[in-house]
Protein backbone atom coordinates (compact mmCIF):
# COMPACT_ATOMS: atom_id res chain seq x y z
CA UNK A 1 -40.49 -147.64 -82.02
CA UNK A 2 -38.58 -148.76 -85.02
CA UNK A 3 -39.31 -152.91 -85.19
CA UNK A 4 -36.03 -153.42 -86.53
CA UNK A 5 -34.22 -151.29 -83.56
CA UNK A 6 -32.00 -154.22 -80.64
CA UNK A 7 -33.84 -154.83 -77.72
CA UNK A 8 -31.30 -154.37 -75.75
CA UNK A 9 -32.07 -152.21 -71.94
CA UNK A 10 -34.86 -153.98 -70.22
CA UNK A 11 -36.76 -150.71 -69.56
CA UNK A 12 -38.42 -151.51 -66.78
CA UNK A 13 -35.83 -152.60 -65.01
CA UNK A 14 -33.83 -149.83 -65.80
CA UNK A 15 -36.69 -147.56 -64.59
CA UNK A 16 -36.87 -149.12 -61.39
CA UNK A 17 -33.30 -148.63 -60.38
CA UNK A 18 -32.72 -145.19 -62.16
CA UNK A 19 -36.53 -143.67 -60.11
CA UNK A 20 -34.53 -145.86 -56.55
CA UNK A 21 -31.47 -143.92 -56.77
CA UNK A 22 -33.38 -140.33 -57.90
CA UNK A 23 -35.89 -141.19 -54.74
CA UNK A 24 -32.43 -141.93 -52.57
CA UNK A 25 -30.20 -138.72 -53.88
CA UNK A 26 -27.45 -140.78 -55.56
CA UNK A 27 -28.36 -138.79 -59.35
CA UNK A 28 -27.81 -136.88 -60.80
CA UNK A 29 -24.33 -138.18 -61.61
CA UNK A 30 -21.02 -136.67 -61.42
CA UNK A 31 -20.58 -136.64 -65.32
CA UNK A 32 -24.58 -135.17 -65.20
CA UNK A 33 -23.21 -132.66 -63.41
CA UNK A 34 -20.10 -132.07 -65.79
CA UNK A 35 -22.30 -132.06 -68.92
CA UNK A 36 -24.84 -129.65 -67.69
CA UNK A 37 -21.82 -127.31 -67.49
CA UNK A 38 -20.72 -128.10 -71.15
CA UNK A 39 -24.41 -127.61 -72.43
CA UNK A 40 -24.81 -124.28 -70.54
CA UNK A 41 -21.06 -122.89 -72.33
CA UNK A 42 -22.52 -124.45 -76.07
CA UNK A 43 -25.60 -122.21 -75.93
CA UNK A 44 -23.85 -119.28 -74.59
CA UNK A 45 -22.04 -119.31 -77.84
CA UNK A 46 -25.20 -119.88 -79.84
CA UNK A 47 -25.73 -115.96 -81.05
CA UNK A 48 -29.85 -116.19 -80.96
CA UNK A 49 -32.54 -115.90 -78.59
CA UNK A 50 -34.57 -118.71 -77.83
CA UNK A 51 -38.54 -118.68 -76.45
CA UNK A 52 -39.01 -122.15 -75.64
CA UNK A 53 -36.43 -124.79 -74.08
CA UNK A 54 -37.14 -127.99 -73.36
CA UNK A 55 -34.57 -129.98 -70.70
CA UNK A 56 -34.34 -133.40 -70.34
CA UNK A 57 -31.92 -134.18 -67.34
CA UNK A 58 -31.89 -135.11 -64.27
CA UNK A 59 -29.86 -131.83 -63.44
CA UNK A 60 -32.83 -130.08 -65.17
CA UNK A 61 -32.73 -127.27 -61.96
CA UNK A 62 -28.73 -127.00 -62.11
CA UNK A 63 -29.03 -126.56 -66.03
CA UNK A 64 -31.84 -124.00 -65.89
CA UNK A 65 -30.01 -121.83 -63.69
CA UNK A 66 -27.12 -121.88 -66.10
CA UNK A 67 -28.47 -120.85 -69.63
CA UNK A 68 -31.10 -118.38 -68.00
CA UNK A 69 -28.52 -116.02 -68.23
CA UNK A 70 -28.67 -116.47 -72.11
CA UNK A 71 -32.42 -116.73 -72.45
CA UNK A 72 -34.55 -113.61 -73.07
CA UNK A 73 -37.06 -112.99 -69.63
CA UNK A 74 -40.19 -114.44 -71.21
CA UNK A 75 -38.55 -117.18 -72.52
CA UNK A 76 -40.30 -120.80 -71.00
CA UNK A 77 -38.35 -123.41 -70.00
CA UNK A 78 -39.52 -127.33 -69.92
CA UNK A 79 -38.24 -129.62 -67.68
CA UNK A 80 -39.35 -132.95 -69.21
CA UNK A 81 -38.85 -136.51 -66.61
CA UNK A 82 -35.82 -138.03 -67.41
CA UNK A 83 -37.74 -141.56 -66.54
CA UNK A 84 -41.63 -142.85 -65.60
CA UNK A 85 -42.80 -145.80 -63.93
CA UNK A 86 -41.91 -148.39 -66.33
CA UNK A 87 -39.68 -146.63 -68.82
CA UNK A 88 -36.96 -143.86 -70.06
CA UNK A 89 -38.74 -140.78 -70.67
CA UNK A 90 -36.78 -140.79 -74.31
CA UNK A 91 -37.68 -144.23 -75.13
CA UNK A 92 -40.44 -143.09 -76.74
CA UNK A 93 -40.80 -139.56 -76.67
CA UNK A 94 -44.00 -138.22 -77.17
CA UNK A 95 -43.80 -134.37 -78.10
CA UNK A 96 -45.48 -132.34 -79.85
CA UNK A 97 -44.17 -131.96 -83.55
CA UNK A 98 -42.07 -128.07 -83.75
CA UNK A 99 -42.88 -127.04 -80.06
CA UNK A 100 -39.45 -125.94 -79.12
CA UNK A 101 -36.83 -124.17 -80.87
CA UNK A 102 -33.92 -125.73 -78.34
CA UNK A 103 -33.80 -128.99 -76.65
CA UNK A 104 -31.24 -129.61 -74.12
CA UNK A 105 -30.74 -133.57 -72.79
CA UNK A 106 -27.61 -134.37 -70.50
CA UNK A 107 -29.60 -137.69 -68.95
CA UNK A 108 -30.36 -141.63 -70.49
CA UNK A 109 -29.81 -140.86 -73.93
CA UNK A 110 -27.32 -143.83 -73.73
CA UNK A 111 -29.82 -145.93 -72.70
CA UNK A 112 -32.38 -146.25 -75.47
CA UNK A 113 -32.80 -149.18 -77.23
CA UNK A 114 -33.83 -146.89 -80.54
CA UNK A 115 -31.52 -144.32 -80.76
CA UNK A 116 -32.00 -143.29 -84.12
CA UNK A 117 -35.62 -143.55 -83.42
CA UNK A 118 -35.41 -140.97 -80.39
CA UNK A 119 -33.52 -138.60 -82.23
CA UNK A 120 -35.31 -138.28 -85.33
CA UNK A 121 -38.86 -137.98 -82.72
CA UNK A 122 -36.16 -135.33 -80.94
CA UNK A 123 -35.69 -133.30 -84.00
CA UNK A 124 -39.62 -133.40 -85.07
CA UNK A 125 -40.15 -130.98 -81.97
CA UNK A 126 -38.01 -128.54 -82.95
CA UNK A 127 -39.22 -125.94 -84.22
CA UNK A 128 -37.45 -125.26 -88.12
CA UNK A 129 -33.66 -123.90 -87.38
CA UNK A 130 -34.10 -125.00 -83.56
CA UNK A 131 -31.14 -126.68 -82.06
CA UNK A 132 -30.63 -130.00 -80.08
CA UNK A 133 -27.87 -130.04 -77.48
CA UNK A 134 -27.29 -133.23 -75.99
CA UNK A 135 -24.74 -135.49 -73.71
CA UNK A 136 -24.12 -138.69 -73.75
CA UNK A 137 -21.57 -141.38 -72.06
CA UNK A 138 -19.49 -142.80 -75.38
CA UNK A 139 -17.79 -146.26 -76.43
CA UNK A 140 -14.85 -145.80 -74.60
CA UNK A 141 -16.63 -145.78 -71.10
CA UNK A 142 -15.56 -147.77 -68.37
CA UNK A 143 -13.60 -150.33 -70.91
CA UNK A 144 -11.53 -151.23 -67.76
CA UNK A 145 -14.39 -152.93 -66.03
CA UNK A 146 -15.79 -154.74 -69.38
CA UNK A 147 -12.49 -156.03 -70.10
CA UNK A 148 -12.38 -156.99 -66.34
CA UNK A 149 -15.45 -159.21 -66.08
CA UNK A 150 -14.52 -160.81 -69.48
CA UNK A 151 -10.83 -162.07 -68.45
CA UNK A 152 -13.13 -162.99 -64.77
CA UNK A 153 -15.50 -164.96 -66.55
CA UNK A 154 -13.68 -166.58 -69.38
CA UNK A 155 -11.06 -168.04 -66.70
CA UNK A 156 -13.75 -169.35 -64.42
CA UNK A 157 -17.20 -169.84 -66.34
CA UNK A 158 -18.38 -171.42 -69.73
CA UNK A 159 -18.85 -168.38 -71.49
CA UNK A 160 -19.23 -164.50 -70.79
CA UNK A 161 -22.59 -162.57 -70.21
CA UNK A 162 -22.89 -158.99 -70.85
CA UNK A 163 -21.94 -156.81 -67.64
CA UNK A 164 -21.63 -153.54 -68.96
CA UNK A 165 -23.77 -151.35 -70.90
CA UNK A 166 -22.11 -151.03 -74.89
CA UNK A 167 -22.03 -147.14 -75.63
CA UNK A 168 -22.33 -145.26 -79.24
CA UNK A 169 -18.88 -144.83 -80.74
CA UNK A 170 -17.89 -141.29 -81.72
CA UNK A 171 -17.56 -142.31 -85.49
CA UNK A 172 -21.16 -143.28 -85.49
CA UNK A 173 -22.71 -140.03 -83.51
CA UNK A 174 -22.32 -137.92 -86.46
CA UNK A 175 -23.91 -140.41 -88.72
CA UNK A 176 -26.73 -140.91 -86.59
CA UNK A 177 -27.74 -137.10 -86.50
CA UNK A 178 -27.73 -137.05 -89.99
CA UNK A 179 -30.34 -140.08 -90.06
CA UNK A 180 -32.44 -138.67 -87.38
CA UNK A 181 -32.61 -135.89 -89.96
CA UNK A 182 -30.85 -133.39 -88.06
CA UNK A 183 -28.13 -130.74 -90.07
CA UNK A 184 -25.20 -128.99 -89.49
CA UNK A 185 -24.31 -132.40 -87.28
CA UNK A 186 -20.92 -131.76 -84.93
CA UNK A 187 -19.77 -134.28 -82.45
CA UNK A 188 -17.33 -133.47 -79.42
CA UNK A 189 -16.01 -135.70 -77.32
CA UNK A 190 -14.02 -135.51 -73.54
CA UNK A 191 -12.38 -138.15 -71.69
CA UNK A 192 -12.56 -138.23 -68.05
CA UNK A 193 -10.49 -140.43 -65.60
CA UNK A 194 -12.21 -141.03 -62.28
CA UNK A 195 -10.25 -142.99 -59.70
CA UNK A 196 -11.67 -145.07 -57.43
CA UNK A 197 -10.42 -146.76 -54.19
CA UNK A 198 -11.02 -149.99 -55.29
CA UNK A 199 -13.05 -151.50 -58.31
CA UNK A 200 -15.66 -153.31 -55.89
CA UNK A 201 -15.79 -149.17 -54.60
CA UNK A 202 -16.55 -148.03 -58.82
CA UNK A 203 -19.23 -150.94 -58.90
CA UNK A 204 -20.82 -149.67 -55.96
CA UNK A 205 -21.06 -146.23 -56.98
CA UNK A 206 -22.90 -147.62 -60.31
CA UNK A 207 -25.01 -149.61 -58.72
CA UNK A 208 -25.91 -146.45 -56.25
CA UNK A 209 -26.36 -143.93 -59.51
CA UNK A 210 -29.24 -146.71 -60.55
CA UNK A 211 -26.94 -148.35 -63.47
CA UNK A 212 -27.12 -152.02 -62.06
CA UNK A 213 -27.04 -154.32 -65.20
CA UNK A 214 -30.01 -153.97 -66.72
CA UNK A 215 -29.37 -155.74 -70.28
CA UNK A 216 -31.82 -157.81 -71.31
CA UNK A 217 -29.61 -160.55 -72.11
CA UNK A 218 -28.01 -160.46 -68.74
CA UNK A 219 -27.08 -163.23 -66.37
CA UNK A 220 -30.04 -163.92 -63.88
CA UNK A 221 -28.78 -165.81 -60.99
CA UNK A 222 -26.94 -163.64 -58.18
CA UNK A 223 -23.11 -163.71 -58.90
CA UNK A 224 -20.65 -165.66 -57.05
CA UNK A 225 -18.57 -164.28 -54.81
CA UNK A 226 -15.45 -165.82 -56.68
CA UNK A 227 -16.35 -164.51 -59.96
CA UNK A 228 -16.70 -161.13 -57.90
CA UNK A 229 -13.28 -161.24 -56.61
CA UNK A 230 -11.93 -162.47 -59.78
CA UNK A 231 -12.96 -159.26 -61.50
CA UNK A 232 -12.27 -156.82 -59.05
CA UNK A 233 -8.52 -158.32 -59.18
CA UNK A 234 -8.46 -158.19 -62.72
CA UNK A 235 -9.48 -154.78 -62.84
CA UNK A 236 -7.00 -154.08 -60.05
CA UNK A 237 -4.00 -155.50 -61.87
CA UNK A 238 -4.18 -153.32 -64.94
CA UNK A 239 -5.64 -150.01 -63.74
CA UNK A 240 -4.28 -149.12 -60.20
CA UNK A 241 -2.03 -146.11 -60.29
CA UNK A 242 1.15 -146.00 -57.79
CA UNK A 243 -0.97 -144.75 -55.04
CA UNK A 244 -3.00 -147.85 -55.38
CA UNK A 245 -6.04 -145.93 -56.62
CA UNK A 246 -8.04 -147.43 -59.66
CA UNK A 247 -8.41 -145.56 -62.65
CA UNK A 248 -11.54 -145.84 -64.88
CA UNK A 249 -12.50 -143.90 -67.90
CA UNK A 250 -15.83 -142.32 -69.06
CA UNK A 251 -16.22 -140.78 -72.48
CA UNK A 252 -18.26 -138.20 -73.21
CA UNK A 253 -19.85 -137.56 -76.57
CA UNK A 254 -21.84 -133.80 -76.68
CA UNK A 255 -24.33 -133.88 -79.88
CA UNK A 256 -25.24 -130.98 -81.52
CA UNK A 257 -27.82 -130.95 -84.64
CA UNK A 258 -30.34 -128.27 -86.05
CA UNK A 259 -33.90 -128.86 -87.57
CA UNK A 260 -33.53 -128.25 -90.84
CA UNK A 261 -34.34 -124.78 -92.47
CA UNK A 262 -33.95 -122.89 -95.95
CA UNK A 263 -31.66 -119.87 -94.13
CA UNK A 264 -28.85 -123.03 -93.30
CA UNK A 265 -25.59 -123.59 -95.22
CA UNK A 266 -26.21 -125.85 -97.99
CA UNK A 267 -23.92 -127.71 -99.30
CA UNK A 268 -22.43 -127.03 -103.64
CA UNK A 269 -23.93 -129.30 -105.55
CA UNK A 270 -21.26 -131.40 -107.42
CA UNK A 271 -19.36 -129.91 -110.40
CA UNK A 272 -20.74 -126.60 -109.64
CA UNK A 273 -17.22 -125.31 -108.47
CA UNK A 274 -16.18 -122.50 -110.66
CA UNK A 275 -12.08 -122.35 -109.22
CA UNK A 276 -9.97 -125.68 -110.19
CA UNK A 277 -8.80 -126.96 -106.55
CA UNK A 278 -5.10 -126.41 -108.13
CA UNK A 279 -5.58 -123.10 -108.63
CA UNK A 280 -7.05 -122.27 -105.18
CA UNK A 281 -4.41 -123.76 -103.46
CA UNK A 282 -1.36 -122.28 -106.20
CA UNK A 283 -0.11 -125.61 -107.12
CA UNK A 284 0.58 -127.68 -110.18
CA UNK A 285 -1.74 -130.23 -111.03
CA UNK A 286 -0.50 -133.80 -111.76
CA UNK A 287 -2.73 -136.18 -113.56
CA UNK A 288 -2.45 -140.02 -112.71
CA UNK A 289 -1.89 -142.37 -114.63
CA UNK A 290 -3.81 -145.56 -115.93
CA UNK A 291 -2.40 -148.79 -114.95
């Protein structure tokens, strides 16, 4: 693991409730489910055959039924544990260096505390010119409920803790690929509104998919049932639709990076442009002056 990466998902912890809610039925998750789909249509428009496919989700059955379609018969396919014991599987991926020309990961990838890290070990098993497909929840996801226990605990507490989970922002996916040393980097992103009966009836459902706060820096002690309420009406206030139905966002990010190979577009190296821009697109070039 990078030294310098935040500490900031108390793996073990995160383990533990992630392995409860597999054990109990409660994952994979709706937007699991959703990416799995989006995955499956990427490499259907990917116009090669691939031999070996590794799968990190924990949809892995769902999202091997899809792409078989698109593989050739002999082709293997990896399912790879989404979590251990103590830990996310991609914490700390150990794989061995170009032993799969596509990786596919819909699952935890948000909940790393290297990211770069994982990526870069992501891209050393691909084989040269293999692809990674991957899913993750982005920045924008469930805002509503940060904001929520924020206003809750800066009205009736000393300070705020952390409650929910920061997530990559789409500006930075794209520059992360390209420091994992991944190429031909393209980031695409979905929004998805959920509603929810109540906000005490979205925190439930978290807490059921396994995604109980498990920052390190989080508050310790149970919470009080007034800060509880507090949020939930804060939440309430801004996001309940006419119906009375709450409305809470998740963002989805999809990743998509290739292990570098000689046969990829490269890009001109400067000056080496033999048309004037001006010319190529028929206009008349102005020159600027110096102030």
């Amino acid at each position: 693991m990078n030294e310098t990466a935040p500490n900031l998902f108390d793996q073990t912890s995160l383990a533990r409730n992630l392995l409860k809610a597999q054990q109990q039925g409660h994952l994979p998750a709706f937007w699991e489910e959703i990416a799995c789909d989006e995955l499956a249509d990427r490499l259907r428009l990917i116009k090669r055959s691939f031999a070996n496919v590794g799968i990190v989700s924990f949809a892995a059955e769902k999202l091997t039924a899809e792409i078989r379609p698109s593989l050739a018969d002999d082709a293997s396919v990896t399912r790879l544990p989404a979590v251990t014991q103590d830990r996310l599987f991609l914490e700390q991926p150990q794989l061995e260096p170009e032993s799969f020309d596509c990786l596919l990961v819909t699952s935890t990838l948000e909940w790393v505390n290297d990211l770069p890290g994982t990526l870069a070990r992501l891209r050393m098993a691909l084989k040269p010119d293999g692809v990674l497909l991957a899913a993750m929840l982005g920045g924008d996801t469930l805002g509503e409920l940060r904001h929520a226990w924020l206003e809750a605990e800066s009205s009736l507490s000393s300070g705020a803790s952390p409650r929910v989970a920061p997530f990559v922002d789409v500006r930075d996916a794209g520059s992360l690929l390209q420091r994992a040393g991944l190429a031909l980097p393209v980031i695409d992103t979905d929004r998805l509104t959920v509603r929810y009966a109540s906000a005490l009836a979205l925190m439930r459902e978290l807490k059921s998919a396994g995604l109980a706060n498990a920052l390190v820096d989080r508050r310790r002690s149970l919470t009080a049932p007034a800060l509880a309420a507090a949020a939930s009406a804060a939440y309430e206030a801004a996001n309940a639709d006419a119906d009375g139905r709450m409305r809470a966002t998740y963002q989805m990010l999809y990743l998509t990076g290739w292990a570098p190979h000689e046969s990829q577009q490269q890009p001109l190296r400067p000056g080496s442009a033999k048309v004037r821009l001006a010319d190529a697109l028929k206009v008349t070039e102005k020159k600027l002056r110096r102030e």
